[in-house]
Each structure stands twice: as structure tokens, then as C-alpha cells.
C-alpha atoms as a PDB file:
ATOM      1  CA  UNK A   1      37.324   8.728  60.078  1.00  0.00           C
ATOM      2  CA  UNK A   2      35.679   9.961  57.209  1.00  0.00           C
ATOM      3  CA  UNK A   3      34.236   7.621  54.430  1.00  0.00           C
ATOM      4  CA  UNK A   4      35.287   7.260  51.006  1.00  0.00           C
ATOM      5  CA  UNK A   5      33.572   9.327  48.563  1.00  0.00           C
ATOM      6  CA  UNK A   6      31.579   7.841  46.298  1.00  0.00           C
ATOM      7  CA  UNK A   7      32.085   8.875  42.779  1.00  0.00           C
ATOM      8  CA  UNK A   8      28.558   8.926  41.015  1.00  0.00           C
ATOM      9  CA  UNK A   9      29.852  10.164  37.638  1.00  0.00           C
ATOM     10  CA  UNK A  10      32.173   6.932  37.188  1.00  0.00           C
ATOM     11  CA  UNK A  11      29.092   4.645  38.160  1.00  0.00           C
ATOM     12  CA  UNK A  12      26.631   6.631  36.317  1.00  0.00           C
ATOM     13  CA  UNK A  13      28.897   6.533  32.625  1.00  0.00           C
ATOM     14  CA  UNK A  14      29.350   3.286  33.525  1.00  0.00           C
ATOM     15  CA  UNK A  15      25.229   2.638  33.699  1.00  0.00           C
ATOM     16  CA  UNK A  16      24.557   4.668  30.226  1.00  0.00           C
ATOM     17  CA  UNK A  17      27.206   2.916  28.782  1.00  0.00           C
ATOM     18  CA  UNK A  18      25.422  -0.547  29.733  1.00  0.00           C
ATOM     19  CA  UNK A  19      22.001   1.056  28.676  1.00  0.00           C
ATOM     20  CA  UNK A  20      22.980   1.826  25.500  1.00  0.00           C
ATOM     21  CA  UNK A  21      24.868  -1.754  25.263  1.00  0.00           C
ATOM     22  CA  UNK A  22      21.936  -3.243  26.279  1.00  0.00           C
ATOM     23  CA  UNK A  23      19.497  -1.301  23.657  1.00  0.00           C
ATOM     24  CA  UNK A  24      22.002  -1.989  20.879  1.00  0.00           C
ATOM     25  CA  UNK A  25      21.459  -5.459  21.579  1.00  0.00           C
ATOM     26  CA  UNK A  26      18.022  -6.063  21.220  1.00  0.00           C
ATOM     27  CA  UNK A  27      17.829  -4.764  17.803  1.00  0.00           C
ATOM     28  CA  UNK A  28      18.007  -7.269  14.608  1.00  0.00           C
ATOM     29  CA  UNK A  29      19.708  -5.995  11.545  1.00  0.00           C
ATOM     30  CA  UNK A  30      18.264  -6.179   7.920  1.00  0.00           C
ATOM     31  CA  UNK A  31      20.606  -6.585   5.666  1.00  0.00           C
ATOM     32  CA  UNK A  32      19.522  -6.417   1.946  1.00  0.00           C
ATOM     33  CA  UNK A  33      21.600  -6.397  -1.354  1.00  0.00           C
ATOM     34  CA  UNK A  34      19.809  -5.893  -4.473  1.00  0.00           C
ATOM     35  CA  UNK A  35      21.815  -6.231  -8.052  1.00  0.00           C
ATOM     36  CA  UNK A  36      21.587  -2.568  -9.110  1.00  0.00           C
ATOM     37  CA  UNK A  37      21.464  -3.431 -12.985  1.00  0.00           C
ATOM     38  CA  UNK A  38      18.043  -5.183 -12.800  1.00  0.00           C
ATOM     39  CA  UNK A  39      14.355  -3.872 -12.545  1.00  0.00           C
ATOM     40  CA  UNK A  40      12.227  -4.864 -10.494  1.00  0.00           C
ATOM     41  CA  UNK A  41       9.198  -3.664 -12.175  1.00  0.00           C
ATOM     42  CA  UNK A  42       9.877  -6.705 -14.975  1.00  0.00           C
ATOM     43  CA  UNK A  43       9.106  -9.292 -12.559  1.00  0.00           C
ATOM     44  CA  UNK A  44       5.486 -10.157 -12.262  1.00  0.00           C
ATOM     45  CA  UNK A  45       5.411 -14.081 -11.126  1.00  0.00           C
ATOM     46  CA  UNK A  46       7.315 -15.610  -8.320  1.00  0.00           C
ATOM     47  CA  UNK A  47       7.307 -19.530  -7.319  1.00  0.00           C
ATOM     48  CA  UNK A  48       9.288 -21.203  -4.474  1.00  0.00           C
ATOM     49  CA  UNK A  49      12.468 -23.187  -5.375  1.00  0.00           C
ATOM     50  CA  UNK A  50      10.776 -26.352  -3.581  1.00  0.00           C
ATOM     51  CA  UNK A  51       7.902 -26.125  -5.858  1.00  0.00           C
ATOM     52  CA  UNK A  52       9.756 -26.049  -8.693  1.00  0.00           C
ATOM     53  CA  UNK A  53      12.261 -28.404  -7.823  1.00  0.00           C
ATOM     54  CA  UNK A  54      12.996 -31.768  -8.885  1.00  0.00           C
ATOM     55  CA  UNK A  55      14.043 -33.602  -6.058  1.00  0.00           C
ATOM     56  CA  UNK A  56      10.949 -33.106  -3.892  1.00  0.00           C
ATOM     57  CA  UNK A  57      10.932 -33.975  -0.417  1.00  0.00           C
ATOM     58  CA  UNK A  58       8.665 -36.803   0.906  1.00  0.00           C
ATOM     59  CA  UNK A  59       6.692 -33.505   3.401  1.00  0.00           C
ATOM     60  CA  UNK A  60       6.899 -29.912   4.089  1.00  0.00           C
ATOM     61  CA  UNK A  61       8.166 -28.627   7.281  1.00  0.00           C
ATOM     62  CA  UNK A  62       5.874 -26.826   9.643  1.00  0.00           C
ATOM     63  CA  UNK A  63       8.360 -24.082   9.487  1.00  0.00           C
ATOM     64  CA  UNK A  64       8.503 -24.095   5.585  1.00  0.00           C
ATOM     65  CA  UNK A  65       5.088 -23.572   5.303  1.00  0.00           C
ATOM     66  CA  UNK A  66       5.247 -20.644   7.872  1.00  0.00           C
ATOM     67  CA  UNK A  67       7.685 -18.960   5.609  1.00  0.00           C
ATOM     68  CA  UNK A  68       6.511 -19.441   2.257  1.00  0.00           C
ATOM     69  CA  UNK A  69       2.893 -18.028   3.779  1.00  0.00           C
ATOM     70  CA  UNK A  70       5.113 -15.094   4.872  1.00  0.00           C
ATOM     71  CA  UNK A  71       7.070 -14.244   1.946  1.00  0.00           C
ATOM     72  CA  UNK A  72       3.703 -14.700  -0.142  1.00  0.00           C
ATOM     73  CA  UNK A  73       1.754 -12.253   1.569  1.00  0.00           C
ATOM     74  CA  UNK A  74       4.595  -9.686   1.351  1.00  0.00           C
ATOM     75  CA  UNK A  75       4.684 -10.806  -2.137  1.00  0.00           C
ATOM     76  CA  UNK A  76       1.445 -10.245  -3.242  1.00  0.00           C
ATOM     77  CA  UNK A  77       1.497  -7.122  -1.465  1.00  0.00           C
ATOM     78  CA  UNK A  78       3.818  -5.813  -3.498  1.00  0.00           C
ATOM     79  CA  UNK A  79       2.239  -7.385  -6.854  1.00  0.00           C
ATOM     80  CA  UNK A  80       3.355 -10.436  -7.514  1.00  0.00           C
ATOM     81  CA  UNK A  81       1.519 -13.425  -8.451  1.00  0.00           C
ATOM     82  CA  UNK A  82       2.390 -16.693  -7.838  1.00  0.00           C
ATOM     83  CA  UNK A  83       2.771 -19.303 -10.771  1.00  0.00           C
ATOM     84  CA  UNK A  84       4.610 -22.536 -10.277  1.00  0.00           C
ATOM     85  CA  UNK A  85       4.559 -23.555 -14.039  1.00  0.00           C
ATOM     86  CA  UNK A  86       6.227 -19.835 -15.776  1.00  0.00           C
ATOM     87  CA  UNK A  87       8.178 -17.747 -12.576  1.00  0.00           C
ATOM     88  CA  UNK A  88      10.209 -14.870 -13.388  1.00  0.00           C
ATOM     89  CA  UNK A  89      11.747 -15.153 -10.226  1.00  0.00           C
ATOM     90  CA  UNK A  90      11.948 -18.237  -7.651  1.00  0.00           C
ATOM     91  CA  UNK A  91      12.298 -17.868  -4.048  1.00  0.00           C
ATOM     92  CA  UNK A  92      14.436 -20.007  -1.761  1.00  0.00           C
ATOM     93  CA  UNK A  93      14.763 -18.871   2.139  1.00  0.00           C
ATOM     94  CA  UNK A  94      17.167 -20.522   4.722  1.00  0.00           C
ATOM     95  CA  UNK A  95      17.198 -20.805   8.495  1.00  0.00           C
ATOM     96  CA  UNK A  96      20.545 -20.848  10.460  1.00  0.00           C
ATOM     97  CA  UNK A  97      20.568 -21.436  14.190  1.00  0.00           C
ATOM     98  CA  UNK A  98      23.990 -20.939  16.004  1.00  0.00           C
ATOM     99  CA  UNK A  99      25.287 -21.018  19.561  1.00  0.00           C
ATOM    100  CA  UNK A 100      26.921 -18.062  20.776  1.00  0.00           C
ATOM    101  CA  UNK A 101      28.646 -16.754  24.043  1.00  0.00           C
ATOM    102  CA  UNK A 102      28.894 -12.991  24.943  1.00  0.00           C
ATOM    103  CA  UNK A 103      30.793 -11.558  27.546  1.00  0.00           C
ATOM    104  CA  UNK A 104      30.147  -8.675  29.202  1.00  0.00           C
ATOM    105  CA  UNK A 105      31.422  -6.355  32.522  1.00  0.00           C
ATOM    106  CA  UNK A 106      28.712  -5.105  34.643  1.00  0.00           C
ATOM    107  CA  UNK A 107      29.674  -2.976  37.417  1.00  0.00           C
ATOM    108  CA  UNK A 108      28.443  -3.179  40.709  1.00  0.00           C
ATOM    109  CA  UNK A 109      28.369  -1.387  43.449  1.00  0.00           C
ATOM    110  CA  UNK A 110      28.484  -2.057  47.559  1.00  0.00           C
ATOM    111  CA  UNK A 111      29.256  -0.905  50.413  1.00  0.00           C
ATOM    112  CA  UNK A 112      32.182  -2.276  52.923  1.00  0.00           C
ATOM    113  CA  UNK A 113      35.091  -1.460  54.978  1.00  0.00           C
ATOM    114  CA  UNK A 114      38.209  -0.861  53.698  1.00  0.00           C
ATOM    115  CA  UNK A 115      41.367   1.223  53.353  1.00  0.00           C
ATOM    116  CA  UNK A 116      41.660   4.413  51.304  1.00  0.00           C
ATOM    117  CA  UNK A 117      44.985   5.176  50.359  1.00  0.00           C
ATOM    118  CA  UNK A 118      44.249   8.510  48.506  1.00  0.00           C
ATOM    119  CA  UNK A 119      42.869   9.635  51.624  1.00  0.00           C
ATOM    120  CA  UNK A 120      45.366   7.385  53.931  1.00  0.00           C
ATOM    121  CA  UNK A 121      42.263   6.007  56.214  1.00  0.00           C
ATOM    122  CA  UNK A 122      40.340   3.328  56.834  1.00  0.00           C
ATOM    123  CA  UNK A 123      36.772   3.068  56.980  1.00  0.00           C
ATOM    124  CA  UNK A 124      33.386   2.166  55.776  1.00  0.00           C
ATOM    125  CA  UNK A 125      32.361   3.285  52.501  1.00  0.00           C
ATOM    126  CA  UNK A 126      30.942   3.007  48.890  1.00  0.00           C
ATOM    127  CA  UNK A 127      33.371   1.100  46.142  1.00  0.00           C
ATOM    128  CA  UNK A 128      32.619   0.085  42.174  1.00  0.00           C
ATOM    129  CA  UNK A 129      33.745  -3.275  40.991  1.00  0.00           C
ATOM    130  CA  UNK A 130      33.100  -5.034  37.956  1.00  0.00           C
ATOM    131  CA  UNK A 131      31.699  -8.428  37.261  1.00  0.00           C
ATOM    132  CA  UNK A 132      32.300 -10.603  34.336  1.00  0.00           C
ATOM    133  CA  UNK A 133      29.043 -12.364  32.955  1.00  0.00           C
ATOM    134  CA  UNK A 134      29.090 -14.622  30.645  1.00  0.00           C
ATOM    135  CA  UNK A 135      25.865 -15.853  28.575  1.00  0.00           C
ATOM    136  CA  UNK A 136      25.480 -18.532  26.303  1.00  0.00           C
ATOM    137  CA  UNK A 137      22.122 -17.987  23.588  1.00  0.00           C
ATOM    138  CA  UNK A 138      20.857 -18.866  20.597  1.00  0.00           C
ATOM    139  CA  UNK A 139      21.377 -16.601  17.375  1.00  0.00           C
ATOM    140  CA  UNK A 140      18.662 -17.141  14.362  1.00  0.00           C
ATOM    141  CA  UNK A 141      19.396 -16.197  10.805  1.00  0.00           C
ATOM    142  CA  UNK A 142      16.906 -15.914   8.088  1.00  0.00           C
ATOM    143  CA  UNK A 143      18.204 -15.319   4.830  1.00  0.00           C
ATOM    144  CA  UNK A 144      15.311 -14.920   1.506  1.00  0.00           C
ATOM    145  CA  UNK A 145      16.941 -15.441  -1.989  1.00  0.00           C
ATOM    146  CA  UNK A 146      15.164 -13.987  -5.273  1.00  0.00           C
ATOM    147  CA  UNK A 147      16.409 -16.008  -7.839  1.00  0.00           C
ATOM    148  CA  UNK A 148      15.954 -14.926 -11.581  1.00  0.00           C
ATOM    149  CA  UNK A 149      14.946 -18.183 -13.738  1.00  0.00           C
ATOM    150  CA  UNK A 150      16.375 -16.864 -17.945  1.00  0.00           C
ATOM    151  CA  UNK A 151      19.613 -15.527 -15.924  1.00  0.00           C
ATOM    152  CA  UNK A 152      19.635 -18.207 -12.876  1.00  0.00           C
ATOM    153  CA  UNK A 153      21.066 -15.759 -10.545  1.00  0.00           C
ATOM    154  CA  UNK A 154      20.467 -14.212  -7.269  1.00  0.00           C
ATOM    155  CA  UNK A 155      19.213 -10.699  -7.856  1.00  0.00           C
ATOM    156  CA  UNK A 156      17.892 -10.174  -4.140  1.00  0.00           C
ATOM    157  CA  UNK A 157      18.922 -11.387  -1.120  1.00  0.00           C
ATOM    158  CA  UNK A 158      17.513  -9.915   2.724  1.00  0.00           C
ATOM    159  CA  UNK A 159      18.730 -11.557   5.865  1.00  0.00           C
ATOM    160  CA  UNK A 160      18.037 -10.547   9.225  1.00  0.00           C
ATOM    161  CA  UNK A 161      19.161 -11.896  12.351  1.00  0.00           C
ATOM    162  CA  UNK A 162      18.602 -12.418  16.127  1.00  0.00           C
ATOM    163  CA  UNK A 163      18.906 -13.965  19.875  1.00  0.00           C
ATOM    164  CA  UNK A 164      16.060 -16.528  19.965  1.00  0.00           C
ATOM    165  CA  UNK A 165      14.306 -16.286  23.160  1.00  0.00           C
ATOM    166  CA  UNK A 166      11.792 -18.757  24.716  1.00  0.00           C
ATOM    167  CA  UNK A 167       8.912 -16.766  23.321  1.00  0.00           C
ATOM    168  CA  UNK A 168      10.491 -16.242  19.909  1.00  0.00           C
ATOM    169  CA  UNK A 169      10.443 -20.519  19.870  1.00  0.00           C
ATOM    170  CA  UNK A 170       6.829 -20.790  21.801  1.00  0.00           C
ATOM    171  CA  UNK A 171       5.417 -18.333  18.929  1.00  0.00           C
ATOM    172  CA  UNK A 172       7.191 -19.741  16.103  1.00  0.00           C
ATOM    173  CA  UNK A 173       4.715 -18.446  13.385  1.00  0.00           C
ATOM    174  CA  UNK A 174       4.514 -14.892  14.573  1.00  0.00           C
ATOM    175  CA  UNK A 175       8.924 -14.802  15.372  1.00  0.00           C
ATOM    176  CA  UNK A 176       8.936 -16.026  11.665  1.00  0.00           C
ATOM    177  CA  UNK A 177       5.759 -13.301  10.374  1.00  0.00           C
ATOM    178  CA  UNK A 178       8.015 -10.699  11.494  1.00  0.00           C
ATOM    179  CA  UNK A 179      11.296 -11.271  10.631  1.00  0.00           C
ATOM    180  CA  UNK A 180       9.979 -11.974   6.891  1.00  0.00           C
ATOM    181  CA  UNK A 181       8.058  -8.201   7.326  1.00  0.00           C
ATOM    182  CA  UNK A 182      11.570  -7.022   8.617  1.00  0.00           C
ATOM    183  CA  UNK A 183      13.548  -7.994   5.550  1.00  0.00           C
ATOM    184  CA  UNK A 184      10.378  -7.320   2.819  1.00  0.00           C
ATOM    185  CA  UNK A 185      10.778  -3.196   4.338  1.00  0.00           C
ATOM    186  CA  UNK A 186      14.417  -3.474   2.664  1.00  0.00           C
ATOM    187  CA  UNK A 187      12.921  -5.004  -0.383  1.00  0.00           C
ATOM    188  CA  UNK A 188      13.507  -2.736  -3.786  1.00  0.00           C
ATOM    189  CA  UNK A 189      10.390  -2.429  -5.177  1.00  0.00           C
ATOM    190  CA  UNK A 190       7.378  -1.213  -3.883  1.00  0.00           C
ATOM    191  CA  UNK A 191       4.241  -0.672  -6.453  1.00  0.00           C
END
């Protein structure tokens, strides 16, 4: 009795293409739209919209005040200065939390005995079956609006998004830091 072949060039396409699954998976897309008939180089003074509001709440959120020390330090990195009382532009961010499944087939591989009918035997040997896993996570979005005041319209807008992992929600401030540095990189103006 021989044993059934085992086909490494099935298993091994099916491994890269799980690699490269896997790799296109960790990675957090920026997404930034910028209205192409406005410069960027007019604005000098930013405020947040919660500063300038009128209906201000009673407190700040711990996470607020992560992002709007964020998005000030990119900011003022790229010359702006902040002014509650005159902005050219205000700034508004929002953060979106969603549950989400994903499905996936993994293969796997073992060993067993079993009948071969392209070689009409039976007999120990190597196999590939697939698995269906199924994993439930949670996606953050972060989306940063630049707001111009005369024209009270969004002229900006970056968003990136994510799976939120323990350590993303154990280092809030730093998960925040760079996801604000990830959508600032796609911001228009740089001085």
C-alpha cells in the first residue's frame, strides 16, 4: 500500500494566501478628503468645536482631552495657533466603536487513514481540510473634522480605522496619539 501523496504546493498557496490575509489585516487605513478649492496656507488659528460651543457640557471626557492634546500638537506642528475667541478653522473629532464578525477558512492539515480513489487504495496518509473560524472584535473609528468658521463648512476631514485590541484599550492615550499622527500624515498642508 502506498500512501497518499501529499501535495505541498496546494498547502503552501494556501499558507501565503493566509499570510498575506493576515498582513492585510493588521493595517489601518487613512482616509483623508481635502476640498481642493481652498488653501491651506490662509488658515492660521484653529479652536475646538466644544470650546466654542454653546451648549457646554457639565465635564470633559478623559478621552476628549486625549484627543484635543493630540490634534494640538500636530497642529502646532504644522503652524497653527490656537485661539478660542477668532478661529479660522474649528475642529470637531468623533469616536465610533462597532462590533464586527469575520469569517475566515484556515486550512489544516493531518495525517489519517483513509481511502484514495485516484490511486484506488487505502492507507495512511497526509490530507488538507479547511476550517471555518469565526471571530467576533471590536472596530474603532476616528474621524477629525476641519471646519471653516466665514464659510461653516467642512474643508478637511481624516478618518482612520481599526480592530481594538486589549492593549489598544489598556493604553488608551498612546492607541489615540497614534491614530491622530496617522491621519495628520494625510493632512494637506505642511509648512
Amino acid at each position: 500500500m502506498n500512501p497518499i501523496p501529499f501535495r505541498s504546493s496546494r498547502v503552501l498557496t494556501a499558507l501565503i494566501a493566509l499570510v498575506g490575509f493576515l498582513l492585510t489585516g493588521c493595517s489601518s487605513p487613512v482616509v483623508s478628503n481635502a476640498d481642493p478649492s481652498v488653501d491651506f496656507s490662509n488658515y492660521q488659528t484653529y479652536a475646538f468645536l466644544s470650546d466654542v460651543a454653546e451648549d457646554k457640557s457639565q465635564y470633559e471626557s478623559i478621552e476628549r482631552a486625549y484627543l484635543k492634546n493630540a490634534v494640538g500638537r500636530e497642529m502646532s506642528q504644522r503652524g497653527f495657533k490656537k485661539d478660542n475667541a477668532n478661529p479660522d478653522v474649528v475642529i470637531n473629532f468623533a469616536v465610533q466603536t462597532q462590533e464586527k464578525l469575520q469569517s475566515r477558512s484556515v486550512p489544516t492539515a493531518g495525517y489519517d487513514f483513509g481511502y484514495d480513489p485516484f490511486y484506488d487504495v487505502y492507507g495512511p496518509g497526509w490530507g488538507t481540510t479547511y476550517t471555518t473560524r469565526i471571530d467576533q472584535y471590536t472596530e474603532g473609528k476616528l474621524v477629525i473634522d476641519m471646519v471653516d468658521v466665514d464659510d461653516r463648512r467642512v474643508v478637511w476631514q481624516g478618518s482612520t480605522k481599526g480592530r481594538l485590541t486589549d492593549k489598544a484599550l489598556q493604553n488608551y492615550q498612546v492607541t489615540l496619539d497614534e491614530a491622530v499622527a496617522e491621519i495628520f500624515a494625510e493632512f494637506p498642508l505642511t509648512r
